[in-house]
C-alpha atoms as a PDB file:
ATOM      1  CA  UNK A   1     144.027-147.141 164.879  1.00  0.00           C
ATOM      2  CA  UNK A   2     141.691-148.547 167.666  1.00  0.00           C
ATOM      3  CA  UNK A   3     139.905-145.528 167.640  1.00  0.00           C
ATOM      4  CA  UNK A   4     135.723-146.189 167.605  1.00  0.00           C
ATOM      5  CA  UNK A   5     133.761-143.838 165.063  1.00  0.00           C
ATOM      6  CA  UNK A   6     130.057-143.342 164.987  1.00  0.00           C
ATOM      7  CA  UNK A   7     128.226-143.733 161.804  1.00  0.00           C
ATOM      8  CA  UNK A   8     124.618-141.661 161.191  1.00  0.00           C
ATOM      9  CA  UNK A   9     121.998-142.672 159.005  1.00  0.00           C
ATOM     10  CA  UNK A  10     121.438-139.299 157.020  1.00  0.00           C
ATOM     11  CA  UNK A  11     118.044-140.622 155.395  1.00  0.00           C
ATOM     12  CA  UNK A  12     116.770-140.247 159.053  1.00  0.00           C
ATOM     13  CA  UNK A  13     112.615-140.985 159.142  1.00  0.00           C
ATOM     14  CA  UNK A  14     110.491-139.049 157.447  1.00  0.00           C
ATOM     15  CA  UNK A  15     107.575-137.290 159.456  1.00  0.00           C
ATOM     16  CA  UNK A  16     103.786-138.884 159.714  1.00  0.00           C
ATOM     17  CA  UNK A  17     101.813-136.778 156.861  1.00  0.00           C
ATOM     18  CA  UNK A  18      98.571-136.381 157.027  1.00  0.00           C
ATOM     19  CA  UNK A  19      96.341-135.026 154.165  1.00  0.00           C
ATOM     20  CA  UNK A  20      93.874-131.895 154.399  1.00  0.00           C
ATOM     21  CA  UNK A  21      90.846-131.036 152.475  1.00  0.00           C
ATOM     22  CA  UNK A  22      91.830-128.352 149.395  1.00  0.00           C
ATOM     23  CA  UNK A  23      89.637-124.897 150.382  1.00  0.00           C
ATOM     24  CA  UNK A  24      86.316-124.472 149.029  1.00  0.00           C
ATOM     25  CA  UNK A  25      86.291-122.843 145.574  1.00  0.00           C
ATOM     26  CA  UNK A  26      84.984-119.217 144.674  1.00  0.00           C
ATOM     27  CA  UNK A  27      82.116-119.344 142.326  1.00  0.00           C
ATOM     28  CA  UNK A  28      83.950-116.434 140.990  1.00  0.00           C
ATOM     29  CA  UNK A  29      87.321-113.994 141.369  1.00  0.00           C
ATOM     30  CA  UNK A  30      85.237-110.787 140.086  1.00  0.00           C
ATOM     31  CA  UNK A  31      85.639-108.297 142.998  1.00  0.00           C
ATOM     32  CA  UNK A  32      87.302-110.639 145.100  1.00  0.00           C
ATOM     33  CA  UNK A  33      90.664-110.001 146.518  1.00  0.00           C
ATOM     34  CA  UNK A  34      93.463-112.484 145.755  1.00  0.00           C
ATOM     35  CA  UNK A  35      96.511-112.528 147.278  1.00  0.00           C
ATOM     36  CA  UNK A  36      99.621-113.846 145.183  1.00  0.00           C
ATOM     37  CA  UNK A  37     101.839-115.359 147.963  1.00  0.00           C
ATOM     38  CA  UNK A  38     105.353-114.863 147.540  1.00  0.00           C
ATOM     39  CA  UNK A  39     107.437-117.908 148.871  1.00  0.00           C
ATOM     40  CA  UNK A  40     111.159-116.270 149.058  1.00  0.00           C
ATOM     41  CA  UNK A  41     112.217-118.840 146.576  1.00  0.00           C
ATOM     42  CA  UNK A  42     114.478-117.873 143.727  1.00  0.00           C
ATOM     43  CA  UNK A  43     112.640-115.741 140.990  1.00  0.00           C
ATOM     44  CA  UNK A  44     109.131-116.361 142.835  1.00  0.00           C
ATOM     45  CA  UNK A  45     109.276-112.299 143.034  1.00  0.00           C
ATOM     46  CA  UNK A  46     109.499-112.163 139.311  1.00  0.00           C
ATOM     47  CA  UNK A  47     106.767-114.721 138.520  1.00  0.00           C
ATOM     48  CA  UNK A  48     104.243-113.005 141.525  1.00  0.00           C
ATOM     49  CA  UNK A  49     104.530-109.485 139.345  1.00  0.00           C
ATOM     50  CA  UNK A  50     103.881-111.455 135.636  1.00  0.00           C
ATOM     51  CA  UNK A  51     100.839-113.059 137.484  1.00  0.00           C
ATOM     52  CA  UNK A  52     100.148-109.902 139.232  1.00  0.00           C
ATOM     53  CA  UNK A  53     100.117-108.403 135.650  1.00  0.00           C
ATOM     54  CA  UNK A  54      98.322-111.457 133.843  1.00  0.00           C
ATOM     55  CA  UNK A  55      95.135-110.854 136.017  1.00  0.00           C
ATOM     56  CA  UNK A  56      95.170-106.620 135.485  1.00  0.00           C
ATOM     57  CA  UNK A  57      94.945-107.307 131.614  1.00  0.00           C
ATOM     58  CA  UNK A  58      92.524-110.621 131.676  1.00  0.00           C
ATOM     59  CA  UNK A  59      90.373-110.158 134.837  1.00  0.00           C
ATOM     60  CA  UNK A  60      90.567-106.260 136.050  1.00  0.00           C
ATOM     61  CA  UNK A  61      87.654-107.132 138.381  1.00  0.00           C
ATOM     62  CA  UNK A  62      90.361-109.010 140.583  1.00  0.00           C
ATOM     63  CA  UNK A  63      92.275-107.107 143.434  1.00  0.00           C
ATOM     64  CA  UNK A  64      95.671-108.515 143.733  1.00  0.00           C
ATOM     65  CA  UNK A  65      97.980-108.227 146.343  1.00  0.00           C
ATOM     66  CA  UNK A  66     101.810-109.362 146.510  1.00  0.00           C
ATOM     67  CA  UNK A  67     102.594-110.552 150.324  1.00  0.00           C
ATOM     68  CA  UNK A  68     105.547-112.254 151.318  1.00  0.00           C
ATOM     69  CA  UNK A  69     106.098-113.849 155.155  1.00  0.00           C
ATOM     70  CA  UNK A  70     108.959-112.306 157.058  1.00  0.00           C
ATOM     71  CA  UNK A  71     111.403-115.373 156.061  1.00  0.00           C
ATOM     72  CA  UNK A  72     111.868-118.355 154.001  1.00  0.00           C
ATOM     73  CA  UNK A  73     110.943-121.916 155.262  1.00  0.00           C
ATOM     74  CA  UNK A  74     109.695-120.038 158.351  1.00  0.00           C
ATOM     75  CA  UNK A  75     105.709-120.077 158.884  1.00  0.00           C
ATOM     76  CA  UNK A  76     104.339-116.568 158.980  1.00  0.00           C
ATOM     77  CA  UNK A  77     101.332-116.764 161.530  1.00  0.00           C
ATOM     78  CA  UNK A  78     100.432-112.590 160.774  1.00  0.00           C
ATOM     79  CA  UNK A  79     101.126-112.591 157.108  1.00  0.00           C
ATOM     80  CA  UNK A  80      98.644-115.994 157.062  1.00  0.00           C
ATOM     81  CA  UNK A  81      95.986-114.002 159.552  1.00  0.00           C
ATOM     82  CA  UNK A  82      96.047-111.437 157.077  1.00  0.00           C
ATOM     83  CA  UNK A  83      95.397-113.180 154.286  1.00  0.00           C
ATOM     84  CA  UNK A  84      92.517-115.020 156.344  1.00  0.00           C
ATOM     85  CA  UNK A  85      91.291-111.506 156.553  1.00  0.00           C
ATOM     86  CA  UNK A  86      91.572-109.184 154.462  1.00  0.00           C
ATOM     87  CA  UNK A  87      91.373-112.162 150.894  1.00  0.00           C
ATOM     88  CA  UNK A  88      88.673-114.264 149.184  1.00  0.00           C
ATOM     89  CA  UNK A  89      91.387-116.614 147.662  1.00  0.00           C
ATOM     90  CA  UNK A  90      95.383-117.325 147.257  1.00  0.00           C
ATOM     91  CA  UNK A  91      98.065-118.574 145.437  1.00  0.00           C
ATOM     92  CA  UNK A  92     100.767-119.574 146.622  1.00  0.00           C
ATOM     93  CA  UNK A  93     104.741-119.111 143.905  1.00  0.00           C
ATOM     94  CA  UNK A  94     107.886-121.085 144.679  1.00  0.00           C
ATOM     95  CA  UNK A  95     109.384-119.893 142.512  1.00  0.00           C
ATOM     96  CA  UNK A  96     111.698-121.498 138.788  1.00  0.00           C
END
């Protein structure tokens, strides 16, 4: 019974944060495009449509479009370009 184990801290060190500036608000969503990001999480499909339908019945002037990145917990660098591109505004769902 001599035998040495090693013991791990599993709480590990959290990494330096550093806050950003929220983007710049739209004076308005009318005949902007607005992208309803879809995380992967579970059900964040699900909310994304009711949302998705929520703005056709309350504020038809608003193009939405459902875009999910490639894979969960993975950043998406063309799925964020496009969004850059092609929207006025985003949310981001993670889901229930």
């Amino acid at each position: 019974m001599a035998e040495k184990i090693t013991v791990h801290d599993p709480r590990g060190y959290p990494p330096k944060v550093e806050g950003k500036r929220l983007a710049n608000r739209t004076e308005t969503l009318d005949g902007k495009v607005l992208y309803l990001i879809d995380c992967l999480f579970d059900n964040a499909d699900v909310f994304m449509e009711q949302l998705r339908l929520w703005f056709a019945e309350h504020l038809p002037g608003v193009e939405t479009r459902i875009i999910r990145p490639k894979e969960s917990w993975v950043d998406d660098p063309e799925m964020r370009a496009r969004v850059v591109a092609d929207g006025d505004a985003a949310i981001i769902g993670v889901g229930l």
